[in-house]
C-alpha atoms as a PDB file:
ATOM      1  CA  UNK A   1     -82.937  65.389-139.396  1.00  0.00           C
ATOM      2  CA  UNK A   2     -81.731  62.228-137.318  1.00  0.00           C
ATOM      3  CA  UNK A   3     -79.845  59.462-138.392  1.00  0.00           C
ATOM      4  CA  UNK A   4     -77.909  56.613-136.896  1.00  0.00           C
ATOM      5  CA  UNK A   5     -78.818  54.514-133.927  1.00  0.00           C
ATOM      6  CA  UNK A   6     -80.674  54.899-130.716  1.00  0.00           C
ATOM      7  CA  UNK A   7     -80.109  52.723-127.707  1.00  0.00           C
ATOM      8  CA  UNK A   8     -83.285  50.210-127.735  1.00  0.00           C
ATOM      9  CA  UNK A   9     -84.991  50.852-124.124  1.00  0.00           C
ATOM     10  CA  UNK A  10     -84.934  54.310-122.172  1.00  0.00           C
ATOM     11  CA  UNK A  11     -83.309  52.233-118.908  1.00  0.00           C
ATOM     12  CA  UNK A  12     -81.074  49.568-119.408  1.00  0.00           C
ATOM     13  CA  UNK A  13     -78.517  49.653-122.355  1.00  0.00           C
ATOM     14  CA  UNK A  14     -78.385  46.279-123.260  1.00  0.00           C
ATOM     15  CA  UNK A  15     -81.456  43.943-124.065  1.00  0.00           C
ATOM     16  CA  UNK A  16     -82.202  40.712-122.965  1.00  0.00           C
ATOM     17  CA  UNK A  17     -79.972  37.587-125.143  1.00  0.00           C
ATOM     18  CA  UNK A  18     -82.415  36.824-127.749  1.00  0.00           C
ATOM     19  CA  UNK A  19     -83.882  33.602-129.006  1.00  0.00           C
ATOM     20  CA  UNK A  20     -82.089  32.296-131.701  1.00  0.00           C
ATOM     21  CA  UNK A  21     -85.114  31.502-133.378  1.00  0.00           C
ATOM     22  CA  UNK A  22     -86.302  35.152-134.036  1.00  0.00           C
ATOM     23  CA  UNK A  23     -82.059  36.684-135.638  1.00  0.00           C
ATOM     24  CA  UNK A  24     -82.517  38.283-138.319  1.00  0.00           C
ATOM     25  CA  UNK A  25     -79.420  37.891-141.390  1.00  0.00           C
ATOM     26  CA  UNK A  26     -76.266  39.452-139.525  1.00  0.00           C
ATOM     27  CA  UNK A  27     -73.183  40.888-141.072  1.00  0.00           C
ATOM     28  CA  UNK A  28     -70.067  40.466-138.878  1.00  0.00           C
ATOM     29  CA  UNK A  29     -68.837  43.795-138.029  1.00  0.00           C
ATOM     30  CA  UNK A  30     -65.659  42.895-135.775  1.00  0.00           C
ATOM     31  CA  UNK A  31     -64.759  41.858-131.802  1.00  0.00           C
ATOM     32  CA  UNK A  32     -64.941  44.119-128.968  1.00  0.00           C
ATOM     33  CA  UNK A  33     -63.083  43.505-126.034  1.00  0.00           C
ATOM     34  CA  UNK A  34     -61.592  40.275-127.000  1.00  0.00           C
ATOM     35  CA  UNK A  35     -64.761  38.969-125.854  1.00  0.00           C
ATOM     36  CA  UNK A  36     -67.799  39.592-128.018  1.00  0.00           C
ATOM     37  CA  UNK A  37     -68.526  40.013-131.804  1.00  0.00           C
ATOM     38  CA  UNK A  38     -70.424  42.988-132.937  1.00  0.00           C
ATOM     39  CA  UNK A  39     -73.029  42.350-135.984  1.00  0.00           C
ATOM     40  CA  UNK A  40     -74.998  44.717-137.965  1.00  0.00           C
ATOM     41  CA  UNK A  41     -78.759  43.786-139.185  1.00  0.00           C
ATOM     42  CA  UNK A  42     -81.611  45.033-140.706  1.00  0.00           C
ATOM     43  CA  UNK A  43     -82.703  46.649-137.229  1.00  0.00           C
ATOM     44  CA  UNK A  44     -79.835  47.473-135.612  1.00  0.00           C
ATOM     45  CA  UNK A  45     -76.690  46.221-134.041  1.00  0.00           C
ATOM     46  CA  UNK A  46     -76.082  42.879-132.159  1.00  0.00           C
ATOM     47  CA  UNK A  47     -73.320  41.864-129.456  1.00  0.00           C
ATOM     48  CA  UNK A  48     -72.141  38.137-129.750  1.00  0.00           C
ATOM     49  CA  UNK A  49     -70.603  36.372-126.986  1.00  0.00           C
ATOM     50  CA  UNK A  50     -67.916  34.600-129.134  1.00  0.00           C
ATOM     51  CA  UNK A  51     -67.077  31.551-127.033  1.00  0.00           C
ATOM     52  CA  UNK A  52     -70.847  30.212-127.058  1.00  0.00           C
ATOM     53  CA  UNK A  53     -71.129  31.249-130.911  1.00  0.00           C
ATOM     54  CA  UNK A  54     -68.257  29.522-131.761  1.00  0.00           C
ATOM     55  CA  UNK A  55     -69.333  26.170-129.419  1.00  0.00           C
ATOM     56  CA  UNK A  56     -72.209  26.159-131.810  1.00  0.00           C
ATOM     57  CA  UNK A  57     -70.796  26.043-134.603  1.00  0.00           C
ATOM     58  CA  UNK A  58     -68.540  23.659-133.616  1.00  0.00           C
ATOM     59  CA  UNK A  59     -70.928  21.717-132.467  1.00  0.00           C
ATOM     60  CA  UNK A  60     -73.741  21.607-135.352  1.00  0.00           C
ATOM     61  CA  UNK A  61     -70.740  20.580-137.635  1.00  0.00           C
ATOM     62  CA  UNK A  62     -69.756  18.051-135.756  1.00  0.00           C
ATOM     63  CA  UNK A  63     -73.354  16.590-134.794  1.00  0.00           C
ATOM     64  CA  UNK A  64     -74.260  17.241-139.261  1.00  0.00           C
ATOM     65  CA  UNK A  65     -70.757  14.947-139.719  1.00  0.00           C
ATOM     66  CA  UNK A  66     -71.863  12.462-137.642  1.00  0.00           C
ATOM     67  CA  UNK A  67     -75.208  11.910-138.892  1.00  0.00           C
ATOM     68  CA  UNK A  68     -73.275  11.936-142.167  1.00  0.00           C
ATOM     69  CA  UNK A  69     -71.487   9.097-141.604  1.00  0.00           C
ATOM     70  CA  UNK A  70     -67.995  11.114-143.167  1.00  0.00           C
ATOM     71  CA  UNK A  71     -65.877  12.951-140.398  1.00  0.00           C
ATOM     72  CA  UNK A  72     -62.919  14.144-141.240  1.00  0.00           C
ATOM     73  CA  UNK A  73     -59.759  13.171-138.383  1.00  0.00           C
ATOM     74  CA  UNK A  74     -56.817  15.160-138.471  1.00  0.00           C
ATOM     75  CA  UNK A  75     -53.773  13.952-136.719  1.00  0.00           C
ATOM     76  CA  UNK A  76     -52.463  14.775-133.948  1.00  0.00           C
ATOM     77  CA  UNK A  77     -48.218  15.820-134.371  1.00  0.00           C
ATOM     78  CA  UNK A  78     -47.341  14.262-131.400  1.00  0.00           C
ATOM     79  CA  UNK A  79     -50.363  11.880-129.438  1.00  0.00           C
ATOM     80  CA  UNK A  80     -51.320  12.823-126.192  1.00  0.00           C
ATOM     81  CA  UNK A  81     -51.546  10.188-123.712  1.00  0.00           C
ATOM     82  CA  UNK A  82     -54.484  10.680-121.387  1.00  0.00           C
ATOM     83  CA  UNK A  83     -54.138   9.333-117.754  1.00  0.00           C
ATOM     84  CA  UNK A  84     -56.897   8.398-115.483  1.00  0.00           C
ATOM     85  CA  UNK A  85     -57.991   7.287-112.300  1.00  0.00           C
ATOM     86  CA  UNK A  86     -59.758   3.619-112.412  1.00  0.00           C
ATOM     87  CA  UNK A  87     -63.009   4.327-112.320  1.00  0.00           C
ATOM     88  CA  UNK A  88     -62.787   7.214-114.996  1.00  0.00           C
ATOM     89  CA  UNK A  89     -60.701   4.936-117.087  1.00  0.00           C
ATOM     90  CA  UNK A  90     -63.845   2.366-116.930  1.00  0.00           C
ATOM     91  CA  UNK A  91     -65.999   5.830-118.176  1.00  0.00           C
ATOM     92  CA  UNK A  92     -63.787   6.701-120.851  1.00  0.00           C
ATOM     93  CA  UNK A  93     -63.655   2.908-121.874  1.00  0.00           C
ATOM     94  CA  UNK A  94     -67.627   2.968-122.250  1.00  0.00           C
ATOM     95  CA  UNK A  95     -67.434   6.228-124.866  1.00  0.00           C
ATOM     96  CA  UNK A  96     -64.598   4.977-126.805  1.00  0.00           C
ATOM     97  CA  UNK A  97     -67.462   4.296-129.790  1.00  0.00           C
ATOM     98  CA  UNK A  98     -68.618   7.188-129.598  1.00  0.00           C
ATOM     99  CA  UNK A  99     -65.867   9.091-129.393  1.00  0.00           C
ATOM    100  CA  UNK A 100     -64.650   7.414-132.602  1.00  0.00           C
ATOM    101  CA  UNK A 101     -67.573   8.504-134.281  1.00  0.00           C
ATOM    102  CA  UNK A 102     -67.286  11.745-133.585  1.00  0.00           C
ATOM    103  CA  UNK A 103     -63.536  11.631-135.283  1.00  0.00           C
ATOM    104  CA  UNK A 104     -61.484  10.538-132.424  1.00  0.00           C
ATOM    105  CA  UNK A 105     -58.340   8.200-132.790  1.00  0.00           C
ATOM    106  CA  UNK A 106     -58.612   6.991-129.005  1.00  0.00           C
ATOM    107  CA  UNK A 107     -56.919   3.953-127.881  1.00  0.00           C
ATOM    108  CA  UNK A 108     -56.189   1.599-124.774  1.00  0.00           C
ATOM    109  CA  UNK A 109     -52.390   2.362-123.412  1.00  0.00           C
ATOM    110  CA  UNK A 110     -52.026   0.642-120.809  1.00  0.00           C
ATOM    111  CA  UNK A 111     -53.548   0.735-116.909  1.00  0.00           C
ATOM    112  CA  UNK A 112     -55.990   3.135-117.033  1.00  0.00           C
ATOM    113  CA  UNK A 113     -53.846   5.099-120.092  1.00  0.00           C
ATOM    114  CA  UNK A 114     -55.157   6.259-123.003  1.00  0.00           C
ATOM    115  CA  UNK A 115     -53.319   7.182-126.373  1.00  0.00           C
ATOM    116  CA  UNK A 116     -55.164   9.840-128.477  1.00  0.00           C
ATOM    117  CA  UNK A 117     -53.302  10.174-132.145  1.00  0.00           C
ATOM    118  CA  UNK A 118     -56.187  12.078-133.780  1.00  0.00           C
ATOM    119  CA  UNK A 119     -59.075  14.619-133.376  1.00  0.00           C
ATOM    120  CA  UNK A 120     -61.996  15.998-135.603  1.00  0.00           C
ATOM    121  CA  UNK A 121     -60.390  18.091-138.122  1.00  0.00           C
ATOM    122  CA  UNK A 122     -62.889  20.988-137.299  1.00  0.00           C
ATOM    123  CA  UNK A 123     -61.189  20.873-134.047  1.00  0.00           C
ATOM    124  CA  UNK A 124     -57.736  21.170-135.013  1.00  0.00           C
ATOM    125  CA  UNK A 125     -56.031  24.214-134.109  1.00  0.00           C
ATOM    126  CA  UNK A 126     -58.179  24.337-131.179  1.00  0.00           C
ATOM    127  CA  UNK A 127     -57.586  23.925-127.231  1.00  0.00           C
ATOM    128  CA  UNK A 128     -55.532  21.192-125.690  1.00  0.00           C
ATOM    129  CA  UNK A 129     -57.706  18.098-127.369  1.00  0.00           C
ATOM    130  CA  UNK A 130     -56.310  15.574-123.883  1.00  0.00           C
ATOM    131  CA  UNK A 131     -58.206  18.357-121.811  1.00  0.00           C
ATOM    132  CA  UNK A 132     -61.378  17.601-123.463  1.00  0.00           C
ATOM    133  CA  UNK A 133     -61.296  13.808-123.263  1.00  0.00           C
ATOM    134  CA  UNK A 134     -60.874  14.589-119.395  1.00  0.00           C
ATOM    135  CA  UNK A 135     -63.786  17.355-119.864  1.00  0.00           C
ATOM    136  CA  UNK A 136     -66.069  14.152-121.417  1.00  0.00           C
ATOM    137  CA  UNK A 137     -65.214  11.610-118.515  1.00  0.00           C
ATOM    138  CA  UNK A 138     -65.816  14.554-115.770  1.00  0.00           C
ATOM    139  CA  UNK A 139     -69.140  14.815-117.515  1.00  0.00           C
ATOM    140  CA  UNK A 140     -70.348  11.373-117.546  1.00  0.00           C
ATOM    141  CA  UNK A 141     -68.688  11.192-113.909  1.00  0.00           C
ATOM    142  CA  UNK A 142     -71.756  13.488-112.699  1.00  0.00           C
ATOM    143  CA  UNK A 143     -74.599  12.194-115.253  1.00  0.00           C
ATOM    144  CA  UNK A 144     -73.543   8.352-114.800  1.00  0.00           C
ATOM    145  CA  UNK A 145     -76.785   7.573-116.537  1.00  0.00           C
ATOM    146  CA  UNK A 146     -78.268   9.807-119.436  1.00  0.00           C
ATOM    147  CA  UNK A 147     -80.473   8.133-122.169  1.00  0.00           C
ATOM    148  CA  UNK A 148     -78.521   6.121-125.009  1.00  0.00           C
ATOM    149  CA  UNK A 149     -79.996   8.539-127.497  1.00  0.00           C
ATOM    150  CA  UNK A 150     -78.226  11.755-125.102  1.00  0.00           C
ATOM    151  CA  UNK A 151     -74.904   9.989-125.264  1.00  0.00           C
ATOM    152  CA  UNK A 152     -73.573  11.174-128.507  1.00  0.00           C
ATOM    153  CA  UNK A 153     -75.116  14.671-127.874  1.00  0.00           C
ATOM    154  CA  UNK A 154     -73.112  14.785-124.519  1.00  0.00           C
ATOM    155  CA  UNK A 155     -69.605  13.847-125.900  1.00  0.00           C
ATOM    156  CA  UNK A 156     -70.057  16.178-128.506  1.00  0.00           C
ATOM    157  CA  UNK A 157     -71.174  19.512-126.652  1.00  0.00           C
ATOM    158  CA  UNK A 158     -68.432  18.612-124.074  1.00  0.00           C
ATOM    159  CA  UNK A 159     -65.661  18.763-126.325  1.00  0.00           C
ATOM    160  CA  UNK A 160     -67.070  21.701-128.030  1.00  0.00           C
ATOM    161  CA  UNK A 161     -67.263  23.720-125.263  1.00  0.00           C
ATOM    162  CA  UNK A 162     -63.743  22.556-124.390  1.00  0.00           C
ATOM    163  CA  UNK A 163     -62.356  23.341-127.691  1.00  0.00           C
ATOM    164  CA  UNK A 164     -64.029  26.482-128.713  1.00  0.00           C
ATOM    165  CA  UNK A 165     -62.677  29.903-128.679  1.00  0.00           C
ATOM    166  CA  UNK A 166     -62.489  31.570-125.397  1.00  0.00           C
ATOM    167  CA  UNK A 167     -63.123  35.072-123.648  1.00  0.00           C
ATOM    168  CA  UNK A 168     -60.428  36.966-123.965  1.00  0.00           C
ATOM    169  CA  UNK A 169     -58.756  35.766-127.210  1.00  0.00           C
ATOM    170  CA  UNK A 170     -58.329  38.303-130.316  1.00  0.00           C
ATOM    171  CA  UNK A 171     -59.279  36.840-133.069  1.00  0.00           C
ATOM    172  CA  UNK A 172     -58.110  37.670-136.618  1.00  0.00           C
ATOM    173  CA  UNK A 173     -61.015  38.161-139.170  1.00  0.00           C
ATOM    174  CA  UNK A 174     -60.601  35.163-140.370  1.00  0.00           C
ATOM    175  CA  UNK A 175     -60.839  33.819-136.715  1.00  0.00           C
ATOM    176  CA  UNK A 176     -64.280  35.904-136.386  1.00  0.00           C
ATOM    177  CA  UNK A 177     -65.595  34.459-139.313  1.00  0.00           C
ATOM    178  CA  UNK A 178     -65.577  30.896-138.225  1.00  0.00           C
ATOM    179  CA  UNK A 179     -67.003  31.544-134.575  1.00  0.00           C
ATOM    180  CA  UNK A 180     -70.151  33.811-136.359  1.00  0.00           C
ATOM    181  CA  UNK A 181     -72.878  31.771-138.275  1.00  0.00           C
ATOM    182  CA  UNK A 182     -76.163  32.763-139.485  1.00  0.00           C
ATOM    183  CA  UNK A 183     -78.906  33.406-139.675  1.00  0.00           C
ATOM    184  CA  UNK A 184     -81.274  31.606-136.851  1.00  0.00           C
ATOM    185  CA  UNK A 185     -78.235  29.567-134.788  1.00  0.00           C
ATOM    186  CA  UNK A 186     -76.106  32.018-132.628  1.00  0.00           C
ATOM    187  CA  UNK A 187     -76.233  31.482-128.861  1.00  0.00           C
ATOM    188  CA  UNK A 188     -75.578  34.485-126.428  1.00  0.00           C
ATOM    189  CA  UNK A 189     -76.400  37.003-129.120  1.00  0.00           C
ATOM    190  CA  UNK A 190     -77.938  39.948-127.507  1.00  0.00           C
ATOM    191  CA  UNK A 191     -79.942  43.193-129.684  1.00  0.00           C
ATOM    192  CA  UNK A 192     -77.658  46.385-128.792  1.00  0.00           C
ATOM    193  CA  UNK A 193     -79.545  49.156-130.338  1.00  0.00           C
ATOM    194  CA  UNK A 194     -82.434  50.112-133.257  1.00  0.00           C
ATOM    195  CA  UNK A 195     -81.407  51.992-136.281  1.00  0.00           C
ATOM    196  CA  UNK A 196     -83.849  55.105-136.262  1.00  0.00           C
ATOM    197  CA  UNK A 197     -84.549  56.715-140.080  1.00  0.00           C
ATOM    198  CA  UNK A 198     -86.765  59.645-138.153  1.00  0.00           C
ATOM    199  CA  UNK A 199     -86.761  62.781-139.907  1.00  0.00           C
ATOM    200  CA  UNK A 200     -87.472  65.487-137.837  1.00  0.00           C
ATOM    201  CA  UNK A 201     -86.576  68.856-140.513  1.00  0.00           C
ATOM    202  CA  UNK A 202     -88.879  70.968-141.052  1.00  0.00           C
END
């Protein structure tokens, strides 16, 4: 009699990412490496790259707030003044609206100065929240013209990907429970093995 798991494949041990489209309900397991979440479902394990799991969550929170209308700002301890060159200042100047939609307390400072007392409260606790003001401008500096209705979109999956948990950070559970979301919405999430029920007694 056999029980357990067998890798999925005879030669490569890992599968393809999957389409988020086709996960099945997941149960967080743990982290692996300091990298990657391991999941358990109905047909087998899955690995979980927890820096682009994380970014989506992050991400459809922050897009479901907006559309909302109620986004929660938590502020900042100490603002963070961000400093720019003139023609990134005149970027940052055009987003201002939409960064304050997205929960942002953003404000002129002076020359090409910003003063940034507050941030989405699903962000706090996060990365350095001046790094991804400069991670917006840098964005729009190399896409000077995406669609009105891309704008929004843009700011927000910049500062997610800024602010979301990174490679190489151990999380504590309840760390790995806010980067893991299901079912049907985790990016990177790839199908490590099949559960096999084969009974081969005789």
């Amino acid at each position: 009699m056999q029980t357990g798991f067998q890798p999925v494949g005879q030669t490569q041990s890992l599968q393809a990412p999957l389409s988020s489209d086709y996960l099945p309900v997941l149960r967080l397991v743990g982290q692996v490496a300091a990298t990657y979440l391991i999941a358990e479902g109905p047909d087998g394990l899955y690995l979980i790259d927890q820096h682009a799991a994380h970014e989506r969550v992050l991400f459809e929170q922050m897009m479901a707030q907006a559309r909302s209308g109620i986004v929660p700002s938590q502020a900042l301890l100490e603002a963070a003044v961000v400093e720019l060159t003139p023609e990134k200042a005149g970027i940052l100047e055009e987003r201002l609206d939409v960064l304050k939609g997205l929960g942002f307390e953003i404000e002129n400072f002076g020359p090409n100065s910003f003063t940034l007392r507050a941030i989405p409260a699903i962000l706090a606790g996060g990365g350095d929240p001046a790094e991804a003001i400069y991670a917006v401008v840098n964005a729009f500096e190399e896409d000077e013209t995406p669609l009105m209705e891309e704008i929004q979109d843009l700011v927000a999956a910049r500062v997610c990907k800024r602010m979301a948990i990174k490679a190489g950070q151990i999380l504590s559970p309840e760390e790995q429970k806010k980067s893991f979301t299901q079912p049907g919405n985790l990016s990177g999430a790839t199908h490590l093995s099949a559960w096999s029920s084969n009974d081969d007694s005789s």
